[in-house]
Protein backbone atom coordinates (compact mmCIF):
# COMPACT_ATOMS: atom_id res chain seq x y z
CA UNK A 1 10.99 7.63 22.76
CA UNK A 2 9.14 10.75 22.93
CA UNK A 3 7.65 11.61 26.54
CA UNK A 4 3.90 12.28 24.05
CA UNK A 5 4.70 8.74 22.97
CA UNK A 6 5.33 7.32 26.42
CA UNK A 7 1.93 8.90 27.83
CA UNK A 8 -0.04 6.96 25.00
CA UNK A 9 1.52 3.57 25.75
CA UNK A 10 1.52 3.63 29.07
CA UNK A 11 -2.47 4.73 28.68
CA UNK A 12 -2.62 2.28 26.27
CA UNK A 13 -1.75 -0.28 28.76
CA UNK A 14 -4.51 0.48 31.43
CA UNK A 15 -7.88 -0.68 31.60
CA UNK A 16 -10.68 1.55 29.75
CA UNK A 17 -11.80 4.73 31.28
CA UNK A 18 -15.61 5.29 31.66
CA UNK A 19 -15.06 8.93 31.91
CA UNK A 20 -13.06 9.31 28.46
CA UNK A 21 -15.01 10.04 25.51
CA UNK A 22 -16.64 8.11 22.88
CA UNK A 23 -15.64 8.90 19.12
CA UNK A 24 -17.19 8.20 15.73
CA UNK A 25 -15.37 8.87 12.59
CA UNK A 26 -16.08 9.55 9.46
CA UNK A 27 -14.32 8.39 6.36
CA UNK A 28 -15.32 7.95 2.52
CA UNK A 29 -13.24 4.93 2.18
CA UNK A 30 -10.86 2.52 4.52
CA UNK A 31 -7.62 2.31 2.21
CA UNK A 32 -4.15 3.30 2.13
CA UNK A 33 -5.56 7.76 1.60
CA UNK A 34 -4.59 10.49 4.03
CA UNK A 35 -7.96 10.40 5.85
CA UNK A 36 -8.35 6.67 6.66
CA UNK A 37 -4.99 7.14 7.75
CA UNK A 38 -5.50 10.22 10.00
CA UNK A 39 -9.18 8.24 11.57
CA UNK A 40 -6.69 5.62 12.56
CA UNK A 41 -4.35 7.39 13.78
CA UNK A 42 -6.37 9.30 16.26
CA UNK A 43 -8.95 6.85 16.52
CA UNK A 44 -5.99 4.41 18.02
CA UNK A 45 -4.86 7.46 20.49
CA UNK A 46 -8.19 7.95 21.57
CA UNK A 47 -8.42 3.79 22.95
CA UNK A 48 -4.52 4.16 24.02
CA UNK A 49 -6.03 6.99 25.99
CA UNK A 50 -8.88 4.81 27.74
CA UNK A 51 -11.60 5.98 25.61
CA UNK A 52 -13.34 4.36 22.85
CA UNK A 53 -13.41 4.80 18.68
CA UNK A 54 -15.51 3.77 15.88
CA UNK A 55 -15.10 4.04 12.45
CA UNK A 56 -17.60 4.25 9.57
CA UNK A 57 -16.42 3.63 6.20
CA UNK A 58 -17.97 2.98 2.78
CA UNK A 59 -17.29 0.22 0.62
CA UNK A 60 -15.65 -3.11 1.30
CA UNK A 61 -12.33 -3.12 3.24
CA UNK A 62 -10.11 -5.20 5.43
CA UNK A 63 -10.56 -4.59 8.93
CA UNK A 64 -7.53 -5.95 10.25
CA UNK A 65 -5.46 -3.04 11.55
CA UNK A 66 -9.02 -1.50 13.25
CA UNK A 67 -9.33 -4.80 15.21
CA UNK A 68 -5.51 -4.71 16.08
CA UNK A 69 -6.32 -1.03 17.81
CA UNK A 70 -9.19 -2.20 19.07
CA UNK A 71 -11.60 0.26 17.00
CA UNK A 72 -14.92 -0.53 15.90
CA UNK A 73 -15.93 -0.75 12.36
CA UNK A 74 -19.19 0.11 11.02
CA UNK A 75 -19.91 -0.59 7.35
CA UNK A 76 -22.29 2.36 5.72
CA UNK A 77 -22.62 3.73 2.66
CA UNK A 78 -21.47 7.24 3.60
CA UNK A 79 -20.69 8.31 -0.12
CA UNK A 80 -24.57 7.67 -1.31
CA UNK A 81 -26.05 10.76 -3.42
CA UNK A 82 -29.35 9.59 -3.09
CA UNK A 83 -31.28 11.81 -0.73
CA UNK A 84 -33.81 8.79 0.44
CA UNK A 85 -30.42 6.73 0.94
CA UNK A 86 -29.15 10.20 2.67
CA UNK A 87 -32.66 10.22 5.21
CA UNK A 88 -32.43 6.96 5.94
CA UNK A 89 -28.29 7.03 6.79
CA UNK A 90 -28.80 9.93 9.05
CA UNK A 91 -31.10 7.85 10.47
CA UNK A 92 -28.84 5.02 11.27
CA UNK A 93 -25.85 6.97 12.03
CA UNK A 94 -27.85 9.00 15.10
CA UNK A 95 -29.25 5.13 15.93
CA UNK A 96 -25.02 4.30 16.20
CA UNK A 97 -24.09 7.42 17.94
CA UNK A 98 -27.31 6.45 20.69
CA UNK A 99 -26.54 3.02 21.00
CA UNK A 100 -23.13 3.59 20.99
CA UNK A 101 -23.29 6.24 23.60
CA UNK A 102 -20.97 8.25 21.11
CA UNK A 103 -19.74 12.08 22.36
CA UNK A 104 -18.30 13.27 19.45
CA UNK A 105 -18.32 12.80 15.56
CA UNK A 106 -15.45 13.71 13.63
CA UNK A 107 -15.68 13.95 9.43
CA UNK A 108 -12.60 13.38 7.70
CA UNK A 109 -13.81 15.64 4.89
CA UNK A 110 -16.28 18.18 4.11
CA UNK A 111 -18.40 15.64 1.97
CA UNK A 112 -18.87 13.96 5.09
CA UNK A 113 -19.74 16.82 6.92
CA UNK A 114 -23.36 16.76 6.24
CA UNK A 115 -24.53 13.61 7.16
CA UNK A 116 -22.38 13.65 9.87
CA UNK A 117 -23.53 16.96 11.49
CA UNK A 118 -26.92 16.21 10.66
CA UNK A 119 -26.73 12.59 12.55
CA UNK A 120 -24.50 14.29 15.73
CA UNK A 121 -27.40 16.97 16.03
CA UNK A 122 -29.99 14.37 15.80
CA UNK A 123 -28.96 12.34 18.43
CA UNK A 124 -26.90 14.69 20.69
CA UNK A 125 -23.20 14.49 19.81
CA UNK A 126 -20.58 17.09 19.31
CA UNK A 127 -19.58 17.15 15.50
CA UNK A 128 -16.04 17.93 14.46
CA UNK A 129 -14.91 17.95 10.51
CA UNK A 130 -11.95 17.99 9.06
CA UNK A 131 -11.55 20.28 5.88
CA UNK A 132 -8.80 18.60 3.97
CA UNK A 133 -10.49 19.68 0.40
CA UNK A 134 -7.63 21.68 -1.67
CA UNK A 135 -8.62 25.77 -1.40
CA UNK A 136 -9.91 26.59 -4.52
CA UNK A 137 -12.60 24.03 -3.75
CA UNK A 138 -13.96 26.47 -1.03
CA UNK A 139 -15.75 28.59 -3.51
CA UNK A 140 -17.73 25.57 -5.21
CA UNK A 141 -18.68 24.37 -1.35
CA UNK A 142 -22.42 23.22 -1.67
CA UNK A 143 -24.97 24.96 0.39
CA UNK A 144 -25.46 21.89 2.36
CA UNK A 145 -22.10 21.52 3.01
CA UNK A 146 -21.09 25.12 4.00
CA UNK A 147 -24.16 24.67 6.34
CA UNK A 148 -22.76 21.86 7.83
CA UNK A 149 -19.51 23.44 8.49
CA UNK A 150 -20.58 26.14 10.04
CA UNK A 151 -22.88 24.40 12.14
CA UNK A 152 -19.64 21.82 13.25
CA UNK A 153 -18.65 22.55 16.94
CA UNK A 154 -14.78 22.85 15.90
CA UNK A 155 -13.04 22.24 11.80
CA UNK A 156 -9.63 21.39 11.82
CA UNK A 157 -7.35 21.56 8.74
CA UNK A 158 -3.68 20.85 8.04
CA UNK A 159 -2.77 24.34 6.74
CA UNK A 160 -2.62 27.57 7.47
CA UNK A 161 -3.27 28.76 4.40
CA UNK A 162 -6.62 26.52 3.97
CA UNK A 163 -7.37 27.77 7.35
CA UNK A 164 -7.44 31.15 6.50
CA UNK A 165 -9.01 30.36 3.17
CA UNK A 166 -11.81 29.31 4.99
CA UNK A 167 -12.18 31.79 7.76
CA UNK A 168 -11.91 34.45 4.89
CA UNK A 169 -15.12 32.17 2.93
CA UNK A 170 -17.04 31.26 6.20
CA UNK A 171 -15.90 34.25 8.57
CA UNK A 172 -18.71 32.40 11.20
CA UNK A 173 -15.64 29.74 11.36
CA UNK A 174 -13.22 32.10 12.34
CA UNK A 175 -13.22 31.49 16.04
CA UNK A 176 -13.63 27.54 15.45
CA UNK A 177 -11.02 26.56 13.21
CA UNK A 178 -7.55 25.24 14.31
CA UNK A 179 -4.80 23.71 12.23
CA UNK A 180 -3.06 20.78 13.54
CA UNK A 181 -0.70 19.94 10.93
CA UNK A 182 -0.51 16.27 9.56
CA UNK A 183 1.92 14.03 11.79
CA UNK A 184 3.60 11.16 10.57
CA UNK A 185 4.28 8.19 12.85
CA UNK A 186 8.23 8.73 13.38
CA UNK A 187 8.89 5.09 14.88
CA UNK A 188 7.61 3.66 11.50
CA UNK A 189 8.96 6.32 8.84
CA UNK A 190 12.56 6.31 10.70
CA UNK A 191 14.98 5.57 8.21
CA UNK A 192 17.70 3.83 10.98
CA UNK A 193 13.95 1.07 11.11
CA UNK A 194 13.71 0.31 7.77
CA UNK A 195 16.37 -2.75 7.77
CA UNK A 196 18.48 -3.69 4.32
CA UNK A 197 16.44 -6.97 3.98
CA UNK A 198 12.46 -4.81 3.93
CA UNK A 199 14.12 -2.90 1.06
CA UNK A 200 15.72 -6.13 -0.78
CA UNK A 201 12.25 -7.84 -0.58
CA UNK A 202 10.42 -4.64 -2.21
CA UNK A 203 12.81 -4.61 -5.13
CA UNK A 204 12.46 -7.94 -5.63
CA UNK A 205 8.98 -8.09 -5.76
CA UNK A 206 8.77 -5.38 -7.93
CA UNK A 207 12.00 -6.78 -10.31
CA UNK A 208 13.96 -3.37 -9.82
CA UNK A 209 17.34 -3.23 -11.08
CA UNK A 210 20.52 -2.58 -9.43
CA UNK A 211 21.77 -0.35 -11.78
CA UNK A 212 18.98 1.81 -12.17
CA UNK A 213 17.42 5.13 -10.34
CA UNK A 214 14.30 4.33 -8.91
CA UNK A 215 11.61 7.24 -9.61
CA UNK A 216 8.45 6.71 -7.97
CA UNK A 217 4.79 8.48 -7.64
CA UNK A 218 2.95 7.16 -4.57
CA UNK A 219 -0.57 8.33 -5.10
CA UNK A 220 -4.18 6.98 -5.98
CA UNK A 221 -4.88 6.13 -9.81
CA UNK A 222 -6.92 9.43 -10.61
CA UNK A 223 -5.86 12.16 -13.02
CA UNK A 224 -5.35 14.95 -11.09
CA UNK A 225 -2.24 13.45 -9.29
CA UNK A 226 -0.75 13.36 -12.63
CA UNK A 227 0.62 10.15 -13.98
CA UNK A 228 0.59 10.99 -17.31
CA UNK A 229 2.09 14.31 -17.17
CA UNK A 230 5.42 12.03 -15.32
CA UNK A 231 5.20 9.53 -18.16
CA UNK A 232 5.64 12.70 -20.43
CA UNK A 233 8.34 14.24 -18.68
CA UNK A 234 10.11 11.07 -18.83
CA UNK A 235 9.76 10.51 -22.40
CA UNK A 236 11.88 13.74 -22.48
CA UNK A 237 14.67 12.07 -20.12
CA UNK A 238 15.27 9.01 -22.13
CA UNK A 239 18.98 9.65 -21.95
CA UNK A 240 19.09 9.04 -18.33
CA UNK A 241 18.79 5.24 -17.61
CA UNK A 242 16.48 5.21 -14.74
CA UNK A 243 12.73 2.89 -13.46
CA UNK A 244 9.95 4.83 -13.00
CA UNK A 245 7.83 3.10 -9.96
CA UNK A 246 3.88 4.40 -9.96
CA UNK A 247 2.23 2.96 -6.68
CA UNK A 248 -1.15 2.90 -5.88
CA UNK A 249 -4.38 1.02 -4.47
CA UNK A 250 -4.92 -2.58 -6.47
CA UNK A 251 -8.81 -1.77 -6.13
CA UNK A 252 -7.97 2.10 -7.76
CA UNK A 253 -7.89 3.23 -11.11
CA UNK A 254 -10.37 1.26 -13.74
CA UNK A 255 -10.27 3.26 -16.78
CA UNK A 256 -7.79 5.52 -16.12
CA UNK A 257 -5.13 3.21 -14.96
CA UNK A 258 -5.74 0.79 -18.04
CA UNK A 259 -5.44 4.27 -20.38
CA UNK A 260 -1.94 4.48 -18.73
CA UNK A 261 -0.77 1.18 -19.22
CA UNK A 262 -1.71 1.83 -22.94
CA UNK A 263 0.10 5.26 -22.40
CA UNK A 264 3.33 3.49 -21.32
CA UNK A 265 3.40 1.18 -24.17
CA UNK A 266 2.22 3.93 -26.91
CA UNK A 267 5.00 6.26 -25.91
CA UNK A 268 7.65 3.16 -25.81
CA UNK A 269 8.53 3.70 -21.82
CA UNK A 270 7.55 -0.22 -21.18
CA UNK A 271 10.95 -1.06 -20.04
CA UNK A 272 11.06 2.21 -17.59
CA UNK A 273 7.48 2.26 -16.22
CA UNK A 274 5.82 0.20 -13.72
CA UNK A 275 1.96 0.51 -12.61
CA UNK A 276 2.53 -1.34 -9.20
CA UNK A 277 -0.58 -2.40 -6.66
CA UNK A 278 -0.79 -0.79 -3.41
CA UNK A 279 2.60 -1.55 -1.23
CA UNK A 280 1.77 -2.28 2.59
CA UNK A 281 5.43 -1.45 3.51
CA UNK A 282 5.67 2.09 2.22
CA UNK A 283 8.63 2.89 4.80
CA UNK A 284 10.62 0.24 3.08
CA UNK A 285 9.27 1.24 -0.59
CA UNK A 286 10.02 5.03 -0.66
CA UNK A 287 13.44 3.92 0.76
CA UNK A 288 13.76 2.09 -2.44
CA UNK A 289 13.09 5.12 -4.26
CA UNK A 290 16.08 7.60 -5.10
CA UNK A 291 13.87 10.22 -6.35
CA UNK A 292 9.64 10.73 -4.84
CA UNK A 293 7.44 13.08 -7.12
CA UNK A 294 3.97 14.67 -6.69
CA UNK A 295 3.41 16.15 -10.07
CA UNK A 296 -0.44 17.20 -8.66
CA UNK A 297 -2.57 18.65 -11.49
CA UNK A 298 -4.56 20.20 -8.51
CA UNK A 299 -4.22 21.79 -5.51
CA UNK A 300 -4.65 19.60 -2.12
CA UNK A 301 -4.10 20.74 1.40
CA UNK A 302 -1.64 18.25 2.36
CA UNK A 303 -0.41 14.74 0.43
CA UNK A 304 0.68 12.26 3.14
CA UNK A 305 3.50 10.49 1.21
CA UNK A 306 5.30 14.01 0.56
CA UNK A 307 5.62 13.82 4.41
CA UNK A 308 6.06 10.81 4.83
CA UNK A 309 9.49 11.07 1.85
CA UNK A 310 10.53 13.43 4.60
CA UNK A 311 10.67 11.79 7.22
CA UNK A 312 13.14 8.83 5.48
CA UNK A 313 14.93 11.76 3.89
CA UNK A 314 13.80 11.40 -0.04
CA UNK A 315 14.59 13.86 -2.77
CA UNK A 316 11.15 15.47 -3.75
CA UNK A 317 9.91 16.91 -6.70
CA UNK A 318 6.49 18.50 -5.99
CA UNK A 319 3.99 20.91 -8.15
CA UNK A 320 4.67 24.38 -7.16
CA UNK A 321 1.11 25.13 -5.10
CA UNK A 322 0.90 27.23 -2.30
CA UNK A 323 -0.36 24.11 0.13
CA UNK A 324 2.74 21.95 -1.11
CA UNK A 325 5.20 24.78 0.12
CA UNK A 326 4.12 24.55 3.37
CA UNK A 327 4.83 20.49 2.95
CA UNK A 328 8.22 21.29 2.26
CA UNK A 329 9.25 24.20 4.00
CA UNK A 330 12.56 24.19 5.29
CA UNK A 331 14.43 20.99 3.19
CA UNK A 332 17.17 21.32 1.42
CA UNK A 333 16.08 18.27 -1.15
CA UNK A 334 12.75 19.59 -2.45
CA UNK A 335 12.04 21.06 -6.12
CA UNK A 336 8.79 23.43 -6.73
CA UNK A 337 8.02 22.94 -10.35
CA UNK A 338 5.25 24.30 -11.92
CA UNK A 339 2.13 22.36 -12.48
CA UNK A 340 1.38 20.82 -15.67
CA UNK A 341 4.53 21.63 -17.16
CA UNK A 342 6.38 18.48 -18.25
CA UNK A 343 9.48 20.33 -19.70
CA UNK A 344 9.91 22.09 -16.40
CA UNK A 345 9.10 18.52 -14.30
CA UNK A 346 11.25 16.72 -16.63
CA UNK A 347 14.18 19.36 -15.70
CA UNK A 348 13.65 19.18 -12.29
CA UNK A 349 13.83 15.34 -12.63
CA UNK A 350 16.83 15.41 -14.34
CA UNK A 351 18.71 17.81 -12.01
CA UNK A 352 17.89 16.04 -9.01
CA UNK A 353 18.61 12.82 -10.08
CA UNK A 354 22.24 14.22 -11.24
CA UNK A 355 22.63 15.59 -7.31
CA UNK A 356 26.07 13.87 -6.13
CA UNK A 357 25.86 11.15 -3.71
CA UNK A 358 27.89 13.09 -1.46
CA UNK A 359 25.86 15.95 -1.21
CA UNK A 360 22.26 14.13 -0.84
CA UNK A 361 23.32 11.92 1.85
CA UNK A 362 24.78 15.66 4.00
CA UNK A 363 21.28 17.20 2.89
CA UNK A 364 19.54 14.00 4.03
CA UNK A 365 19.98 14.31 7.59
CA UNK A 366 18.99 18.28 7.38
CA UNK A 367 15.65 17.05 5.45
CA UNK A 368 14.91 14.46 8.54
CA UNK A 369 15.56 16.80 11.03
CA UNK A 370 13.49 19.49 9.62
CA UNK A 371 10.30 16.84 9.31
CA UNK A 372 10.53 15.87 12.31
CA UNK A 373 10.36 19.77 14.26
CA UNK A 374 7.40 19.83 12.16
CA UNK A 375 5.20 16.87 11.87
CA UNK A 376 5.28 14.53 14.59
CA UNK A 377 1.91 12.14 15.22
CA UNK A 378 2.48 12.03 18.49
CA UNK A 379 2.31 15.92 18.77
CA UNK A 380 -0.78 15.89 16.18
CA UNK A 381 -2.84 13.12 18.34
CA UNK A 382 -1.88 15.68 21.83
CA UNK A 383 -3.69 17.94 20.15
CA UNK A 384 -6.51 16.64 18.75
CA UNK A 385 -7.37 13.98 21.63
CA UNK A 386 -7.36 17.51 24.30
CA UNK A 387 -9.77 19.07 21.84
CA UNK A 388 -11.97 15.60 21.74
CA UNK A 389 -11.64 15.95 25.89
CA UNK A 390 -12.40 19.72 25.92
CA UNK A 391 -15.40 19.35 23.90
CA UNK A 392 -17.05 16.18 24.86
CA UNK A 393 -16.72 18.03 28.83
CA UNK A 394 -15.16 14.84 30.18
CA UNK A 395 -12.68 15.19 32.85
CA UNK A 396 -9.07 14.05 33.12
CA UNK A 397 -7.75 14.56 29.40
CA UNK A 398 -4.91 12.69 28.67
CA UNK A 399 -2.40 15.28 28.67
């Protein structure tokens, strides 16, 4: 156990601390996406730490693992575009924030970033937003939002090369912004945890052969993370006898999911192809997977399962953009391909797949290792909890 980790737990412990701060967060929607994920993550470190968290969220959601931490939710409808709904929001958010007795307000995204500076100014909190929007969305930033940025008291982001992106777009940032990498939890996505019988139950469930590779694509049903570019890249692999796993939210999709299930069938991969719901276990489903792909159509600052396939030691295949480098920096067990190319995703498919056993499981423990020098939670919460301390001014921060 990691002496970060011990701090939190043994904080965690104690009774709450009057003099730690307050924090709201902000987050479009309270599912299985890299910012709910991140507002839980530090929201939870905040209460370990004595202090206390909220978290706003739009839409309907289980609660179950906020009341676990002990975080507050409030439901709002944070995503509205109408601008009476927007006024009247504000309104409530800086009525939360008083009532509350909230220090700080931290937006998971720049959408948020309005309403959220807007309501912190209002009734007297610190804002914080995170800018986790890919970079070539910094050019079509609204005026409102580029406002709101710059009138944040910090913006974090998970790259360095969004970072200076942004410092280069909104040079009145440059002093404020810090990157604090994305951390995943390392208890939970430790490969030794994951026991034989998690894995059995997941491939059961999903009626996954023995025989069989398991390719999979964890990721939201929207276009740009590319489903049907993989189900055309592995119409051109039909020699190789493998299952193709794509995992995402039950509640995602609509349309676009039901045009890939017609997709599947149309282009005859029925028997490889499987549009799965959202898996609560993902430690013990990407260990079912021999082979994890990102085929993004887009470019994203970070994608939270690519780390995550890290840290168990997965073969990757990822679209070649500058962010997703940085992801993978350093492993042995990752292919760049370039976007929107299925011939050259299809190739890359094939090749890794064909990667003796011998080989992957030497390169596995160099993949692990390298993950975990670089993305630790435990690390990522350190730093963002002293910045909640250092700019709420309360005294004692928790490390």
């Amino acid at each position: 156990m990691s002496s970060d980790t011990s701090v939190l737990q043994s904080r965690g412990r104690r009774k709450p601390n009057p003099d730690a701060p307050t924090v709201l967060h902000l987050v479009s929607r309270l599912d299985g996406g890299g910012g709910a994920r991140l507002a839980i993550d530090l929201s939870s470190g905040v209460v370990e730490s004595g202090g206390r968290a909220l978290i706003a969220y739009d839409g309907e959601a289980s609660t179950y693992e906020l009341t676990r931490h002990r975080i507050t939710p409030i439901a709002e409808a944070l995503t509205s575009r109408n601008p009476i709904s927007g006024y009247t929001l504000t309104r409530r958010l800086a009525q939360v924030i008083r009532e509350q007795k909230v220090d700080l307000v931290h937006a998971q995204n720049a959408t948020l970033a309005a309403v959220g500076e807007a309501a912190a100014r209002k009734a007297g909190a610190k804002m914080i937003t995170t800018f986790c929007d890919g970079p070539g969305e910094i050019a079509t930033l609204s005026k409102k939002t580029r406002t709101a940025l710059i009138n944040s008291d910090h913006v974090l982001t998970l790259s360095y090369l969004t970072a200076n992106q942004l410092a280069d777009a909104l040079p009145e940032l440059r002093e404020r912004v810090t990157v604090v990498p994305y951390g995943v939890d390392l208890t939970r996505f430790d490969p030794q945890r994951v026991t034989p019988q998690r894995v059995i139950q997941m491939a059961q469930a999903w009626r996954v052969p023995d025989d069989k590779p398991i390719v999979m694509l964890p990721a939201r049903y929207v276009p740009q993370k590319g489903h049907a570019l993989l189900l055309e890249a592995l119409a051109e692999v039909k020699d190789i006898s493998l299952r193709c796993l794509m995992v995402g939210p039950s509640a995602d999709g609509g349309a676009y999911r039901d045009q890939l299930e017609k997709l599947v069938n149309m282009m005859g991969l029925d028997d490889r192809v499987l549009l799965a719901d959202e898996c609560r276990d993902m430690p013990a489903a990407l260990m079912l997977a021999d082979l994890v792909v990102a085929p993004d159509l887009t470019p994203s600052t970070y994608n939270r399962v690519v780390i995550e396939a890290q840290a168990l030691g997965r073969p990757l295949v990822v679209s070649d953009f500058p962010c997703a480098r940085e992801l993978v920096e350093g492993s042995s067990m990752a292919w760049l391909v370039p976007p929107n190319d299925a011939q050259s995703l299809a190739w890359a498919i094939r090749d890794a797949l064909a990667l003796p056993s011998e080989e992957r499981q030497a390169r596995t423990t160099q993949v692990i290792e390298n993950l975990q020098r670089r993305s630790d939670r435990d690390w990522m919460r350190q730093r963002v909890l002293g910045m909640y301390w250092d700019l709420s001014g309360k005294p004692g921060a928790p490390f």
